[in-house]
Protein backbone atom coordinates (compact mmCIF):
# COMPACT_ATOMS: atom_id res chain seq x y z
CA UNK A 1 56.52 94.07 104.87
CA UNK A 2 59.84 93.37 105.04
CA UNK A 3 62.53 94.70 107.68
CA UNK A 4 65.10 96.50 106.74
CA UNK A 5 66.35 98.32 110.06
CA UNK A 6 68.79 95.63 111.45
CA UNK A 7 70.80 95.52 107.85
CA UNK A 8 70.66 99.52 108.03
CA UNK A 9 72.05 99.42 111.56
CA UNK A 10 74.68 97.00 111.00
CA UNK A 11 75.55 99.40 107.97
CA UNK A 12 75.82 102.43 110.74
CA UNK A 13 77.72 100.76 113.22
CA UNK A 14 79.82 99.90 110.38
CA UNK A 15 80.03 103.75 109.36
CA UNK A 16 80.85 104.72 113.07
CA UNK A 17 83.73 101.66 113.26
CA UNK A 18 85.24 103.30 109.98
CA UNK A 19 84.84 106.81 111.49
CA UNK A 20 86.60 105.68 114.84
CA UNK A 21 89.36 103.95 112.62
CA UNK A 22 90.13 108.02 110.71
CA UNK A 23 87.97 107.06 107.91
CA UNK A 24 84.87 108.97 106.78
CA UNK A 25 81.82 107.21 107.94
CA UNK A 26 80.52 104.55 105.59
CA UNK A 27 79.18 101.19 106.29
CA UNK A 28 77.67 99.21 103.76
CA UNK A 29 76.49 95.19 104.06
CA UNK A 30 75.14 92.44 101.54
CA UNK A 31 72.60 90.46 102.41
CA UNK A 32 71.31 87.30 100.70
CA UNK A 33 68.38 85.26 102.21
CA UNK A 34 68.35 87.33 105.11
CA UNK A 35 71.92 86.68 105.92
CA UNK A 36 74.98 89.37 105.58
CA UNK A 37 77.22 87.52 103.58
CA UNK A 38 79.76 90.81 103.45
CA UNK A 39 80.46 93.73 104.97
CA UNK A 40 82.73 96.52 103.98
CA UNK A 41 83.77 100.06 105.67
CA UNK A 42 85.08 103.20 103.64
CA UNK A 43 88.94 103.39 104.08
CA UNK A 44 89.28 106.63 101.58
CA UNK A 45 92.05 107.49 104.46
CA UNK A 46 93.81 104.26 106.20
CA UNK A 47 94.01 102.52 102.46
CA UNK A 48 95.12 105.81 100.58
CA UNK A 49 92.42 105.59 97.13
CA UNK A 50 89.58 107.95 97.10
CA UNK A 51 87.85 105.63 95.68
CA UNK A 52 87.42 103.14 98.87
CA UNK A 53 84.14 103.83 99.51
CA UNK A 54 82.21 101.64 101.90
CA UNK A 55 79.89 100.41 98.39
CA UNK A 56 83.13 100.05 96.07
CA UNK A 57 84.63 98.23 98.85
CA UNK A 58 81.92 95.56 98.99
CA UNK A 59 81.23 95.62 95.39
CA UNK A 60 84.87 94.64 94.64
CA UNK A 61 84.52 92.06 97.29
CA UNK A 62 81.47 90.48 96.05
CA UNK A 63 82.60 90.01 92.51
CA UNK A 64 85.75 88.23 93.50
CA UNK A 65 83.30 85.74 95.47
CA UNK A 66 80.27 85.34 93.43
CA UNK A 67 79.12 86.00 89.98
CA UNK A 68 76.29 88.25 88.57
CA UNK A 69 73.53 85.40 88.54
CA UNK A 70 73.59 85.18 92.20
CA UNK A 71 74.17 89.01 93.07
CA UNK A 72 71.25 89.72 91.63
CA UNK A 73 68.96 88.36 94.65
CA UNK A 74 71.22 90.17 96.76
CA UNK A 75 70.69 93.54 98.84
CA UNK A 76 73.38 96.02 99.22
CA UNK A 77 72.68 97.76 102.63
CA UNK A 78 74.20 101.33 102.99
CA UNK A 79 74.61 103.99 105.76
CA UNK A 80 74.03 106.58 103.10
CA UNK A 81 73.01 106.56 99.61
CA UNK A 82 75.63 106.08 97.12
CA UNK A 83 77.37 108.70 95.03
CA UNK A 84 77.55 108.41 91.69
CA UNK A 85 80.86 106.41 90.96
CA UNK A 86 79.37 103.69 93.80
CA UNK A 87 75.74 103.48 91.88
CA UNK A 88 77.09 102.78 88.59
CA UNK A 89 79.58 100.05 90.26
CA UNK A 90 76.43 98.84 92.36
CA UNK A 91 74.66 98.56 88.36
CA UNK A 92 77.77 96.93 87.31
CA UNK A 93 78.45 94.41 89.74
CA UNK A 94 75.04 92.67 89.05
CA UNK A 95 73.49 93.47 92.64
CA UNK A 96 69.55 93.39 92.26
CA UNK A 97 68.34 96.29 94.81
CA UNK A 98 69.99 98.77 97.07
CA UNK A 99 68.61 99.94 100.37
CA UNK A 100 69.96 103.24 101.55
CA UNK A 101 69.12 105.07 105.45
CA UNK A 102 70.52 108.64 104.92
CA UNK A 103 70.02 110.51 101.86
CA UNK A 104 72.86 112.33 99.29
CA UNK A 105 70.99 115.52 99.75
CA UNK A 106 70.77 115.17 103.65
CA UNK A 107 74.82 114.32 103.40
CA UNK A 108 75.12 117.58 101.48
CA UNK A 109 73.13 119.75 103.80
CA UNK A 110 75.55 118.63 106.50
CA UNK A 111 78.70 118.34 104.79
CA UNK A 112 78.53 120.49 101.87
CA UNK A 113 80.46 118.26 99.63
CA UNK A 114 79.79 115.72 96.90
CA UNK A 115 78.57 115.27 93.05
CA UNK A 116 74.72 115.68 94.90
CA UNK A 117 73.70 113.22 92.42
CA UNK A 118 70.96 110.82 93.40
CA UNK A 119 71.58 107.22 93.09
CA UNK A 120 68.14 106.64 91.49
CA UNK A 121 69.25 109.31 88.88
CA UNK A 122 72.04 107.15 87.75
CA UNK A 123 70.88 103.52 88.17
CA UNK A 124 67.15 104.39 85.93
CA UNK A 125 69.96 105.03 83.06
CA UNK A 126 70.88 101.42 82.83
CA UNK A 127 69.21 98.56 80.69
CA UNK A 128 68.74 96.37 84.18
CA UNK A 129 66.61 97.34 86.79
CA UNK A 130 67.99 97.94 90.47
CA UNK A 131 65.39 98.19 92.92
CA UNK A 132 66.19 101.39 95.30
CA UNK A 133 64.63 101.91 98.60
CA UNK A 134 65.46 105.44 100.55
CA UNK A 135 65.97 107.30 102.89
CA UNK A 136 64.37 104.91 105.70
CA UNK A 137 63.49 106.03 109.15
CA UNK A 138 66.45 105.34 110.11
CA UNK A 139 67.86 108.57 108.30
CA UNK A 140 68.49 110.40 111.27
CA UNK A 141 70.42 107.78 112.93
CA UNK A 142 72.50 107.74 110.11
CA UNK A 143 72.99 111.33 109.56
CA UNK A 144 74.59 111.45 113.66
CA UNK A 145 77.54 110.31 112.14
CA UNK A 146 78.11 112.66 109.57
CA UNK A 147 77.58 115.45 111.47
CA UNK A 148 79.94 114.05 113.95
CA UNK A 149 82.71 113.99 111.38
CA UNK A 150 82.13 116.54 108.96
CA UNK A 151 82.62 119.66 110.51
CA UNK A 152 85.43 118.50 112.34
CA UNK A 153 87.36 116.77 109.14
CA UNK A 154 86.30 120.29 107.12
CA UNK A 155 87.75 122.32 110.22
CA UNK A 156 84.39 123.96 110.40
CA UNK A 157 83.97 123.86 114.44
């Protein structure tokens, strides 16, 4: 059985760096052969486009660095599973499988935001399969971070 948890943490440390930095907290990492080749951090905030999530941020990376032939026996790593706009870029980009530790729905309970549209929802719509795997044990760990920032960023405390 393969081992996901050290790609998952690497994604959450990554989540808490972009939280420390005033971003919301997103890690995401790609992994080929066992090996992160990229990481990426949400900078919705610090790079002013709502759109810089922690998966369009890698995404954007990886296809200026590699095409779609060798994406697809790659593994995007997330903190949390992937909104909409992120799966279909995830579909787009070529990327064969997507492992996720926190899910939308637990996101939502905590921060009470977002389309609350699974990621599985949108990528089964697509002609090519992407394998998703999620939420992992590691949920909880992942969900610390959001209800770290949440509350505080929605001046709920």
């Amino acid at each position: 059985m393969e081992n996901h948890e050290p790609f998952l943490r690497e994604a959450i440390a990554l989540s808490k760096s972009a939280m420390d930095r005033g971003d919301e907290p997103f890690g995401s990492v790609l992994v080929k052969d066992g090996e992160v080749i990229l990481r990426a951090e949400n900078s919705v905030f610090t790079g002013h486009d709502m759109t810089n999530h922690a998966e369009m941020n890698l995404v954007k990376s990886a296809a200026q660095h590699y095409d779609t032939d060798f994406l697809a026996g790659c593994t995007l790593y997330t903190s949390t599973e992937p909104c909409a706009m992120c799966s279909g870029a995830i579909y787009w980009s070529g990327i064969g499988r997507m492992v996720f530790a926190c899910s939308e729905t637990r996101l939502g309970e905590i921060a009470g935001i977002g389309l609350n549209v699974p990621s599985r929802a949108v990528l089964q719509t697509g002609a090519r399969v992407v394998t998703v795997v999620g939420p992992t044990t590691l949920e909880d760990e992942a969900a610390e971070m959001h209800q770290e920032f949440w509350p505080k960023h929605l001046g709920k405390v």
